[in-house]
PDB file of N, CA and C in Angstrom:
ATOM      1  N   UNK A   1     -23.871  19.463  48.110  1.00  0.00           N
ATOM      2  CA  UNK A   1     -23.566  18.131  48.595  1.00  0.00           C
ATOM      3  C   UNK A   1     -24.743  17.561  49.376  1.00  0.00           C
ATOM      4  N   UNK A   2     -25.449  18.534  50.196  1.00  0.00           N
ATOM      5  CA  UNK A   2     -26.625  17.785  50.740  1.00  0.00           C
ATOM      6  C   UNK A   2     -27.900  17.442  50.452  1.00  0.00           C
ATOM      7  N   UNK A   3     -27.818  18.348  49.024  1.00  0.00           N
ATOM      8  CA  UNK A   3     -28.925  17.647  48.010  1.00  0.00           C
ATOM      9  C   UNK A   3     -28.544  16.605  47.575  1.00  0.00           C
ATOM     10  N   UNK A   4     -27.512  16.151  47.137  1.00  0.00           N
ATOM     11  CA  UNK A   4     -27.332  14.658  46.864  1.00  0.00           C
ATOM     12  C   UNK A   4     -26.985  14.013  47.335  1.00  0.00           C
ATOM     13  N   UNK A   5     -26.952  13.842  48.929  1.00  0.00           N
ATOM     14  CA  UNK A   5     -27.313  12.650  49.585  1.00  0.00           C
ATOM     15  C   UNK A   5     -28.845  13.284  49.891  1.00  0.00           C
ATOM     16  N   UNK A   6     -29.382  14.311  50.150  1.00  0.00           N
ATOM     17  CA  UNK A   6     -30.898  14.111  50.276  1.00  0.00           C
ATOM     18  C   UNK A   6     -31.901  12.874  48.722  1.00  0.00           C
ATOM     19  N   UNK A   7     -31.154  13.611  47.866  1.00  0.00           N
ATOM     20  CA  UNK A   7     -31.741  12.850  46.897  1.00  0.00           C
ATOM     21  C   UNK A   7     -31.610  11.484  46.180  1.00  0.00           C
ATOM     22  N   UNK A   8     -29.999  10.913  47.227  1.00  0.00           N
ATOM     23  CA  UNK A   8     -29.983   9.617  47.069  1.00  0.00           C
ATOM     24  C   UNK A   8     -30.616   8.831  47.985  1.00  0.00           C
ATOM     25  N   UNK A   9     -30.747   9.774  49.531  1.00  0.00           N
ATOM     26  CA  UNK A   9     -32.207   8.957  50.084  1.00  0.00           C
ATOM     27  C   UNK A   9     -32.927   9.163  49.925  1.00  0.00           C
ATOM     28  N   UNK A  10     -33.780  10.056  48.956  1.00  0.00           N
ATOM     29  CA  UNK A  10     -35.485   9.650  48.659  1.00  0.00           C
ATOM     30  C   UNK A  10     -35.221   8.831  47.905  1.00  0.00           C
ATOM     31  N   UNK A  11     -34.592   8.465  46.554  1.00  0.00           N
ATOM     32  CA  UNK A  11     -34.428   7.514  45.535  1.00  0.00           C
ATOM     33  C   UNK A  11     -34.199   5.541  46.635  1.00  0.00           C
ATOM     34  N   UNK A  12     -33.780   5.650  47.324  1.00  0.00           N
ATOM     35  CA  UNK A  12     -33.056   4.470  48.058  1.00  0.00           C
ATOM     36  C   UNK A  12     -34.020   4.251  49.200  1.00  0.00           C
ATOM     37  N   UNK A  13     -34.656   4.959  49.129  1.00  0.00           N
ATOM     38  CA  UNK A  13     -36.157   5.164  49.885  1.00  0.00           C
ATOM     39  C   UNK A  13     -37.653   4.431  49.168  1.00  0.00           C
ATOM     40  N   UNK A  14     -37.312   5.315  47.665  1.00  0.00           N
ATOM     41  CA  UNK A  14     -38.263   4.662  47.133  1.00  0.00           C
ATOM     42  C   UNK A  14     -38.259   3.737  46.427  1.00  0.00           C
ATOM     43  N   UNK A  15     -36.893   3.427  46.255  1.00  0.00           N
ATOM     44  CA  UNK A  15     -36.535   2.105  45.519  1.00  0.00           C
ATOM     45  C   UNK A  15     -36.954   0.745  46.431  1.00  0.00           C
ATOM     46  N   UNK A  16     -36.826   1.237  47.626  1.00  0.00           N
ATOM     47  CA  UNK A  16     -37.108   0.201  48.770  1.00  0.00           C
ATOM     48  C   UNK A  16     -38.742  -0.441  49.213  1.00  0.00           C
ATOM     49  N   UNK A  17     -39.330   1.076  48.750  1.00  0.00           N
ATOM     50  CA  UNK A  17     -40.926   0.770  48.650  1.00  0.00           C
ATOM     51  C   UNK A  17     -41.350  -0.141  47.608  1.00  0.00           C
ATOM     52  N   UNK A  18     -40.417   0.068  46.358  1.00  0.00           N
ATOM     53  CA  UNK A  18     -41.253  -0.458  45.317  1.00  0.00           C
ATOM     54  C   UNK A  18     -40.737  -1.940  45.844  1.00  0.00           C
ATOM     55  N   UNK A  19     -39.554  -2.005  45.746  1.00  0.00           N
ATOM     56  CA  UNK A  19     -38.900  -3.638  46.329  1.00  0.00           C
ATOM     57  C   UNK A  19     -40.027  -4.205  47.310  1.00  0.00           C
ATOM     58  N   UNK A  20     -40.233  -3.685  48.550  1.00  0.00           N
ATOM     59  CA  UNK A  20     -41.400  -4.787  49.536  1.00  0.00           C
ATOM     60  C   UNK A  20     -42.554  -4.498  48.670  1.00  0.00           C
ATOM     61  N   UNK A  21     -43.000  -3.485  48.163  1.00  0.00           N
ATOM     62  CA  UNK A  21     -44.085  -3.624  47.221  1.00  0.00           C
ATOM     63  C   UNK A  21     -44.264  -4.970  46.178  1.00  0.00           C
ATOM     64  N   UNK A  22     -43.218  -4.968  45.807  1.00  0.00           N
ATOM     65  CA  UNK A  22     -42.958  -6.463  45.010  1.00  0.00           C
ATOM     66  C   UNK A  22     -42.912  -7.160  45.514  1.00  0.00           C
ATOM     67  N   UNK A  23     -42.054  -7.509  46.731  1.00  0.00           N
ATOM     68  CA  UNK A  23     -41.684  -8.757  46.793  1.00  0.00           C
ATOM     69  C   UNK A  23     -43.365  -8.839  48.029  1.00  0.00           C
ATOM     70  N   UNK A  24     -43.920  -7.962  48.513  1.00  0.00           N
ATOM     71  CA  UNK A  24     -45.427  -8.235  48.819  1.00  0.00           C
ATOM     72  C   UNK A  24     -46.267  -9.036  47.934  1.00  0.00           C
ATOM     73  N   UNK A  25     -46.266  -8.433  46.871  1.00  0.00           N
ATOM     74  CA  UNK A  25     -47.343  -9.546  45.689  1.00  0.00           C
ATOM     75  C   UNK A  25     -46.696 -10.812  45.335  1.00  0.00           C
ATOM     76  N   UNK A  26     -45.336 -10.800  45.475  1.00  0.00           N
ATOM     77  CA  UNK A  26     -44.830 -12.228  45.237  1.00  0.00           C
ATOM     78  C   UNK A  26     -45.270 -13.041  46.513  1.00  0.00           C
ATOM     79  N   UNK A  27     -45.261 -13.062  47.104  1.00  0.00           N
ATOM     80  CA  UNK A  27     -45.677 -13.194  48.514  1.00  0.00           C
ATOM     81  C   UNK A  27     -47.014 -13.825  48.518  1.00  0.00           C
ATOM     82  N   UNK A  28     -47.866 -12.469  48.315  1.00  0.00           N
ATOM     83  CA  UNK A  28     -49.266 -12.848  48.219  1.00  0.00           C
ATOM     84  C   UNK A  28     -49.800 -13.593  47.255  1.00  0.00           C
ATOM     85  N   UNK A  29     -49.038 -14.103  46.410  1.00  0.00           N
ATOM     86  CA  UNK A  29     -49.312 -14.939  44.817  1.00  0.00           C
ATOM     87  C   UNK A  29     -49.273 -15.921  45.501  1.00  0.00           C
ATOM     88  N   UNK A  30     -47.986 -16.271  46.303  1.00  0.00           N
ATOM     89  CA  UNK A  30     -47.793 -17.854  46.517  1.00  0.00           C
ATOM     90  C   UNK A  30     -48.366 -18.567  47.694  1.00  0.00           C
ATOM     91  N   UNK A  31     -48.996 -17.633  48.678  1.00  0.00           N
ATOM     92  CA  UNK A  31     -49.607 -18.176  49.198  1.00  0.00           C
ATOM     93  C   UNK A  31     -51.197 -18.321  48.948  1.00  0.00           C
ATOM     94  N   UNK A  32     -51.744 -17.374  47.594  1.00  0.00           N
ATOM     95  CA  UNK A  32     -53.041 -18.003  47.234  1.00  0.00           C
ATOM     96  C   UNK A  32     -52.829 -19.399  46.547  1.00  0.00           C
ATOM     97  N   UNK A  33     -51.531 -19.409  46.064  1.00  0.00           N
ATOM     98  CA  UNK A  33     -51.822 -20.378  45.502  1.00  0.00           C
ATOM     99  C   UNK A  33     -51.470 -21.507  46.124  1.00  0.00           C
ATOM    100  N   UNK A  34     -51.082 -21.481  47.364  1.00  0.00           N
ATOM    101  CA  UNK A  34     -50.800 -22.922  48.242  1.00  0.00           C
ATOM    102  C   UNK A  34     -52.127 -23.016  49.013  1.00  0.00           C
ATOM    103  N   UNK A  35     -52.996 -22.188  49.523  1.00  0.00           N
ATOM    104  CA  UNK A  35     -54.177 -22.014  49.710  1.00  0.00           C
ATOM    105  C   UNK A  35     -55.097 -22.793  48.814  1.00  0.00           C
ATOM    106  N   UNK A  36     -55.350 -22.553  47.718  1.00  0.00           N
ATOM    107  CA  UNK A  36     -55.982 -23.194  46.228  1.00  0.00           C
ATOM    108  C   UNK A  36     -55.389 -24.978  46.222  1.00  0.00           C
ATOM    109  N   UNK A  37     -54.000 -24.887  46.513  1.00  0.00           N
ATOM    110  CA  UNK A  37     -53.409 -26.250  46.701  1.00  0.00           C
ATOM    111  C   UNK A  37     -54.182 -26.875  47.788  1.00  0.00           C
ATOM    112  N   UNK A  38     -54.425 -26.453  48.832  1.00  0.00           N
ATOM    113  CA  UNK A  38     -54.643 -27.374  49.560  1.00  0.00           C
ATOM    114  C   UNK A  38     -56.274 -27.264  50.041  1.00  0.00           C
ATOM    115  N   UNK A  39     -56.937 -26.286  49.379  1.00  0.00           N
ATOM    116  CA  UNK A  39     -58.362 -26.606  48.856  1.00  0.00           C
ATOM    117  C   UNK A  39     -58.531 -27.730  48.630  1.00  0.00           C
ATOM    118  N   UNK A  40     -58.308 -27.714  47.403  1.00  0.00           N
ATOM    119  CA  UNK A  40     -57.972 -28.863  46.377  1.00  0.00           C
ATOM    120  C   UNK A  40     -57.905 -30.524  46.814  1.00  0.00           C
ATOM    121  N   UNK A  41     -56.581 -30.245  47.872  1.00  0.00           N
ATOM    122  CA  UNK A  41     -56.252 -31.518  48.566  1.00  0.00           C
ATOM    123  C   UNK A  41     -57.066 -32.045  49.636  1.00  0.00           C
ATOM    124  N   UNK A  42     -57.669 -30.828  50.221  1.00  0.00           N
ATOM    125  CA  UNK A  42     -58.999 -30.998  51.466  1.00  0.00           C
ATOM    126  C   UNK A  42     -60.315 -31.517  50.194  1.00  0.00           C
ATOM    127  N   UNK A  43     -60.231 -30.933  49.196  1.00  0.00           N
ATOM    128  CA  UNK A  43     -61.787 -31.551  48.741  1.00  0.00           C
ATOM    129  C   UNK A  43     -61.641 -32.989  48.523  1.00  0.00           C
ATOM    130  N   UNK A  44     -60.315 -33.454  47.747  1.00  0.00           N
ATOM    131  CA  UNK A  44     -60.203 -34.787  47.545  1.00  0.00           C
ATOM    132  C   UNK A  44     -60.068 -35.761  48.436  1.00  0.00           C
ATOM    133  N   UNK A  45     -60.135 -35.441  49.743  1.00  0.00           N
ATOM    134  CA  UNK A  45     -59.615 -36.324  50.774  1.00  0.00           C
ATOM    135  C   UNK A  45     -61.215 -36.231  50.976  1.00  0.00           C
ATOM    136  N   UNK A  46     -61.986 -35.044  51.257  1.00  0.00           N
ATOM    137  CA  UNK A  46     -63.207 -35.478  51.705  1.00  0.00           C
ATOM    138  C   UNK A  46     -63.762 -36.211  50.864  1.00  0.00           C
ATOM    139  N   UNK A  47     -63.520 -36.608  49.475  1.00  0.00           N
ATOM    140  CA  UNK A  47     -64.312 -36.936  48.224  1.00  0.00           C
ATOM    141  C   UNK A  47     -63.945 -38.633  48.672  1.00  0.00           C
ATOM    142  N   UNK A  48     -62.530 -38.900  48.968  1.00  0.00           N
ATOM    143  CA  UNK A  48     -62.023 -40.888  49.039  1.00  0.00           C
ATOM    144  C   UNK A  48     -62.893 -40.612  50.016  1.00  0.00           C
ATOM    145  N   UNK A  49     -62.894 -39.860  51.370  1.00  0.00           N
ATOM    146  CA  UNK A  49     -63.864 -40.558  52.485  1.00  0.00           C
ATOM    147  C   UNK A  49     -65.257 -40.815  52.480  1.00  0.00           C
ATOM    148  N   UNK A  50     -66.061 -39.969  51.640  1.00  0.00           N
ATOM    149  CA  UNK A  50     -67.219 -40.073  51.170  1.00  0.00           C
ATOM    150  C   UNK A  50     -66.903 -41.391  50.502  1.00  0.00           C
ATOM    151  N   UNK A  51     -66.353 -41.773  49.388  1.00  0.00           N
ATOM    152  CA  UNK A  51     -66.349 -43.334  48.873  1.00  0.00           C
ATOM    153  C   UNK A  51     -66.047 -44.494  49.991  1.00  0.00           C
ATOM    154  N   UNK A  52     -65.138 -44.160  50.529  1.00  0.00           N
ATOM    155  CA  UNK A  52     -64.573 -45.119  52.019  1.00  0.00           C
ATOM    156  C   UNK A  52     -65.943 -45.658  52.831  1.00  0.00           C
ATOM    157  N   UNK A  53     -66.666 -44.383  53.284  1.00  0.00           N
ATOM    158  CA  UNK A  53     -67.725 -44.767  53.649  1.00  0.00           C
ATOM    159  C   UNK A  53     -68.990 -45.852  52.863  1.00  0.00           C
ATOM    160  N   UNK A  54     -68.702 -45.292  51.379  1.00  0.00           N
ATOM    161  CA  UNK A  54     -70.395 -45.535  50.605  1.00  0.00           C
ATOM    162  C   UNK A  54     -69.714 -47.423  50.741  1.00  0.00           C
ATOM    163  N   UNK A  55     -68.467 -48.012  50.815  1.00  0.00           N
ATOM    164  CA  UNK A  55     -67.878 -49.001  50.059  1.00  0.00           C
ATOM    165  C   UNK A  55     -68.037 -49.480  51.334  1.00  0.00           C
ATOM    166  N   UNK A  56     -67.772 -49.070  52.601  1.00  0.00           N
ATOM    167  CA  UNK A  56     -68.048 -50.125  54.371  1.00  0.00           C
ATOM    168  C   UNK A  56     -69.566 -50.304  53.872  1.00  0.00           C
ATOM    169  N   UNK A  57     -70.404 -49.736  53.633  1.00  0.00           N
ATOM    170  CA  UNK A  57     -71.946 -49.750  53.655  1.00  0.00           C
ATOM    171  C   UNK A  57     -71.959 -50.603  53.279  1.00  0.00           C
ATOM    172  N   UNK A  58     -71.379 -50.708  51.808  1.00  0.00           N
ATOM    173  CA  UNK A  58     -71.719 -51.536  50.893  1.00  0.00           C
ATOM    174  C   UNK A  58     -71.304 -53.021  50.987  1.00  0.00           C
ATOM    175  N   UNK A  59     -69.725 -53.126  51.420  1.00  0.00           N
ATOM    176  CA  UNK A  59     -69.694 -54.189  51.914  1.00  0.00           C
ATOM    177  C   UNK A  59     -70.563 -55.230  53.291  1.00  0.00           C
ATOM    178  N   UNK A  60     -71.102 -53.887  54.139  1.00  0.00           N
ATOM    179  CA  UNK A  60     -71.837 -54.622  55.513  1.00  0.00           C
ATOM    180  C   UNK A  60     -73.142 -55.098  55.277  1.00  0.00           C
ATOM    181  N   UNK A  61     -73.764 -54.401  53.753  1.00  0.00           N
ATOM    182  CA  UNK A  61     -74.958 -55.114  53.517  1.00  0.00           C
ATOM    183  C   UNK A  61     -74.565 -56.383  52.451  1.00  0.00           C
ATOM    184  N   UNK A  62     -73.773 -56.158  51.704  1.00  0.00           N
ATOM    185  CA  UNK A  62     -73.355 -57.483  50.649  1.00  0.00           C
ATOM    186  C   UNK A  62     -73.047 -58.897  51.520  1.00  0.00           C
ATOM    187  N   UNK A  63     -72.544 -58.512  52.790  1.00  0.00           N
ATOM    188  CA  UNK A  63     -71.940 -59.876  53.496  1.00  0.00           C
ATOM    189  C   UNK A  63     -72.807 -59.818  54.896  1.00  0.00           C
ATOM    190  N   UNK A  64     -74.045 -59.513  54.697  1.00  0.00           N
ATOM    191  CA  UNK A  64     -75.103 -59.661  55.999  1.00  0.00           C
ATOM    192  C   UNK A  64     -75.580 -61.113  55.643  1.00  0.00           C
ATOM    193  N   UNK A  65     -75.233 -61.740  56.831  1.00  0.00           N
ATOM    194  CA  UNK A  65     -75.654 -63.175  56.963  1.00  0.00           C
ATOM    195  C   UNK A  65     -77.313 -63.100  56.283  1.00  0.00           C
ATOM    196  N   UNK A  66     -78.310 -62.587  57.067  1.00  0.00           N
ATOM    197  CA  UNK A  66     -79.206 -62.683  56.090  1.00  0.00           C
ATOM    198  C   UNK A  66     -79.144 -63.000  54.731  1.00  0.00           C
ATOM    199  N   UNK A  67     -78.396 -61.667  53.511  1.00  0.00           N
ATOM    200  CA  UNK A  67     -78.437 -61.594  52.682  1.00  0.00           C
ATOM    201  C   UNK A  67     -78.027 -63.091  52.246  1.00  0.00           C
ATOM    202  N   UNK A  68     -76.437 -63.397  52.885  1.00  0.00           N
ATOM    203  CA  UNK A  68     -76.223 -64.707  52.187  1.00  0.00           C
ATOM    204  C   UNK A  68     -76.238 -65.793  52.328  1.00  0.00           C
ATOM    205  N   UNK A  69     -77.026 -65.967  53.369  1.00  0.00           N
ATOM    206  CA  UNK A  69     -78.326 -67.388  53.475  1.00  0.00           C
ATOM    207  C   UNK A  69     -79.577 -67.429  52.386  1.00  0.00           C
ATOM    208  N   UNK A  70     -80.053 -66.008  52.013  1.00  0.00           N
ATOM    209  CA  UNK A  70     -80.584 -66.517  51.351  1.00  0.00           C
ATOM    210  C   UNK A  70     -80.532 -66.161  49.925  1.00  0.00           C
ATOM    211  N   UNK A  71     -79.106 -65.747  49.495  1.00  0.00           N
ATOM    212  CA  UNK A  71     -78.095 -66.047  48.202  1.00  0.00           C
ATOM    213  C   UNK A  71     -77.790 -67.457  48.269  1.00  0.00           C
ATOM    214  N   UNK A  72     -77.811 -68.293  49.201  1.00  0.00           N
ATOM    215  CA  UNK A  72     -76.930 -69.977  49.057  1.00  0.00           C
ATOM    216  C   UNK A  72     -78.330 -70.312  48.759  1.00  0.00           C
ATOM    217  N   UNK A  73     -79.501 -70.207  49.333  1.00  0.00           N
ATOM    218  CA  UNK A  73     -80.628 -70.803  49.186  1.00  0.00           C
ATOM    219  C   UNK A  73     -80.940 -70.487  47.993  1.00  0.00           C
ATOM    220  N   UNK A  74     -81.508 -69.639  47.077  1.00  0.00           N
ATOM    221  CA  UNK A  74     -81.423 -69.063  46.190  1.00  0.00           C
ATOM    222  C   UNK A  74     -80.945 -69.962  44.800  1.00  0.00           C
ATOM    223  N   UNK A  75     -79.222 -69.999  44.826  1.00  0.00           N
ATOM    224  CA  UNK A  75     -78.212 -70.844  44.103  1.00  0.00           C
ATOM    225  C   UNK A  75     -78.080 -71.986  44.604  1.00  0.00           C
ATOM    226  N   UNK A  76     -78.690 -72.675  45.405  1.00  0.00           N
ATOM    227  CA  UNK A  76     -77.969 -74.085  45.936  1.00  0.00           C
ATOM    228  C   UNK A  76     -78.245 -74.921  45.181  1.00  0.00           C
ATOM    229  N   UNK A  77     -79.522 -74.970  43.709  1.00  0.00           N
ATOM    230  CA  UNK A  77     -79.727 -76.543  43.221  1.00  0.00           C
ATOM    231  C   UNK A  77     -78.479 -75.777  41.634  1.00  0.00           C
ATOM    232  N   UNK A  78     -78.180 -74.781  41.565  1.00  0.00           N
ATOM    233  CA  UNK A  78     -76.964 -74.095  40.137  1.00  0.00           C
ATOM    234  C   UNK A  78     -75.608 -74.523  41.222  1.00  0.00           C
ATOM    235  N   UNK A  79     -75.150 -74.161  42.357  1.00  0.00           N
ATOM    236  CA  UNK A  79     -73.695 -74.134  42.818  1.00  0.00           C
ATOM    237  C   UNK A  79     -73.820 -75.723  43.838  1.00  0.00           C
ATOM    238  N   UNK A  80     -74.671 -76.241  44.149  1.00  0.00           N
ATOM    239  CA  UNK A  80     -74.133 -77.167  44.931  1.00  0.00           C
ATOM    240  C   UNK A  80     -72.770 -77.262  46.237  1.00  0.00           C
ATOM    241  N   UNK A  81     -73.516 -75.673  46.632  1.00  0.00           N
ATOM    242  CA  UNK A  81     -72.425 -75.635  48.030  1.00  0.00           C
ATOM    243  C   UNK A  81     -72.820 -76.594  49.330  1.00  0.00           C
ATOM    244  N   UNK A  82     -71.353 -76.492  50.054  1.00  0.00           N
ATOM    245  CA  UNK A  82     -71.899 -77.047  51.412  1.00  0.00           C
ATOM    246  C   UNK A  82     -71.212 -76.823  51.782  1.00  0.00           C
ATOM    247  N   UNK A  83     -71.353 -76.515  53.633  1.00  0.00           N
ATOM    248  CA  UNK A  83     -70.263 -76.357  54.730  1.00  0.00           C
ATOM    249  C   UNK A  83     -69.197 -77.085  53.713  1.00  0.00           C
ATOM    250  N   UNK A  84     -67.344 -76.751  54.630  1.00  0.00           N
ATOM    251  CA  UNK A  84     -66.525 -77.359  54.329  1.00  0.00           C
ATOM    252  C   UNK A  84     -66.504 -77.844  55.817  1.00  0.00           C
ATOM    253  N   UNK A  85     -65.869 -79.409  55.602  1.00  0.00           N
ATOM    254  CA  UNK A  85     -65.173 -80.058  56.572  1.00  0.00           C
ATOM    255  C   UNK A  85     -63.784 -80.050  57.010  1.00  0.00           C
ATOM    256  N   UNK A  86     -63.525 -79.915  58.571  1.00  0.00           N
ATOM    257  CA  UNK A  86     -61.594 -80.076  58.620  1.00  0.00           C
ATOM    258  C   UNK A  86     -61.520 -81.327  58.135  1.00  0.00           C
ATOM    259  N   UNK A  87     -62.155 -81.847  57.579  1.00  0.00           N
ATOM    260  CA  UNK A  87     -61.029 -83.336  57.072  1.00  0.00           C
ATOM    261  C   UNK A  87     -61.067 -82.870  55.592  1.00  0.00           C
ATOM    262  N   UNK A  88     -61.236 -82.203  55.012  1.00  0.00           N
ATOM    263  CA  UNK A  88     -61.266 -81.427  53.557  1.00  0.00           C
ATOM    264  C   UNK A  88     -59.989 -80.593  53.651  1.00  0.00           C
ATOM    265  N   UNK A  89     -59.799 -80.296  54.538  1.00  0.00           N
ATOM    266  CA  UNK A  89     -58.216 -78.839  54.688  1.00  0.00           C
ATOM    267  C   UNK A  89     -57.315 -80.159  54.643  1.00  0.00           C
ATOM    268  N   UNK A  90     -56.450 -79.592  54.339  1.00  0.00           N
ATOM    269  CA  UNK A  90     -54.834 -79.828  54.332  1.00  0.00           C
ATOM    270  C   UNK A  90     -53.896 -78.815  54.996  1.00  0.00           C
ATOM    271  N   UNK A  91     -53.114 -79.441  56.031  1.00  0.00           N
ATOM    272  CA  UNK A  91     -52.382 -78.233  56.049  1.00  0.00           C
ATOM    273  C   UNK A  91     -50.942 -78.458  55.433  1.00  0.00           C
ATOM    274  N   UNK A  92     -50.076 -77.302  55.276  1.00  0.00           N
ATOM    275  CA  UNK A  92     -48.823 -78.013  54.340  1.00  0.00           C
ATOM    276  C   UNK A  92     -48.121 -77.195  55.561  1.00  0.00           C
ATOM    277  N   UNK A  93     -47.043 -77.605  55.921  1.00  0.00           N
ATOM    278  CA  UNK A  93     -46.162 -77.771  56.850  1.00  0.00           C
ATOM    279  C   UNK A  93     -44.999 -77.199  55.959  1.00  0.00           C
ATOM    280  N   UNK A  94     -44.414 -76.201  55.736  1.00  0.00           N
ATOM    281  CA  UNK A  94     -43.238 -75.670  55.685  1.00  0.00           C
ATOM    282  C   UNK A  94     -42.131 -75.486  56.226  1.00  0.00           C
ATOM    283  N   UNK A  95     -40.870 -76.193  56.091  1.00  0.00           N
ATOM    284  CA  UNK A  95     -39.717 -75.775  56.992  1.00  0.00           C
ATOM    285  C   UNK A  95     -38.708 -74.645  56.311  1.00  0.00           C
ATOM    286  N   UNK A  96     -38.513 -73.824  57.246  1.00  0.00           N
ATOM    287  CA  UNK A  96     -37.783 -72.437  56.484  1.00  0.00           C
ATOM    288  C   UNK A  96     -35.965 -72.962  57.051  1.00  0.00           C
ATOM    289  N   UNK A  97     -35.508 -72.893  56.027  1.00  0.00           N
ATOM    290  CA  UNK A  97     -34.124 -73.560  56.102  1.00  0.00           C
ATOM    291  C   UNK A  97     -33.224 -72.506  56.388  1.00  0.00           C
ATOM    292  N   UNK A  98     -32.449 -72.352  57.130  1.00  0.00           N
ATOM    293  CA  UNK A  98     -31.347 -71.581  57.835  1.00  0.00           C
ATOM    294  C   UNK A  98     -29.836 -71.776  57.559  1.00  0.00           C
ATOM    295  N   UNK A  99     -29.360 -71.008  56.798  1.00  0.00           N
ATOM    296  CA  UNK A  99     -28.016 -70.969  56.620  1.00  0.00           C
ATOM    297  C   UNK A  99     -27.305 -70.686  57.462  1.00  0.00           C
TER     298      UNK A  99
END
């Protein structure tokens, strides 16, 4: 009789090793691969901010007064711009009606 409970606890013993043994690599699978996930998600975020940046640049030199003084000068006898005047605006006056 006490060989077989000795030998249902080595078996229930080692059944138990192999179990955290497993459920260890399941384990360790899913967190390489949420790791890899969020690689992934860190490279692409640095990748929009790298563009975020190149696109402020780009806009602060496209709309440098310099530049587009002498873009109007440039185009002024092809576009025929000029200041606008407030007597050129309109404003439209909307009334929002209340039920």
């Amino acid at each position: 009789m006490e060989v077989l409970v000795f030998k249902l606890f080595v078996y229930s013993l080692f059944f138990t090793f192999i179990s955290l043994i497993v459920f260890n690599q399941i384990i360790s699978h899913e967190i390489k691969d949420k790791v890899r996930q969020l690689n992934n998600i860190n490279y692409s975020l640095k990748k929009e901010q790298k563009k975020e940046i190149l696109l402020k640049t780009d806009w602060v030199v496209r709309t440098s007064p310099e530049r587009l003084q002498k873009l109007s000068e440039k185009y002024y006898p092809q576009l025929r711009l000029s200041p606008s005047k407030g007597e050129n605006i309109e404003f439209i006056n909307q009334e929002i009606e209340k039920n």
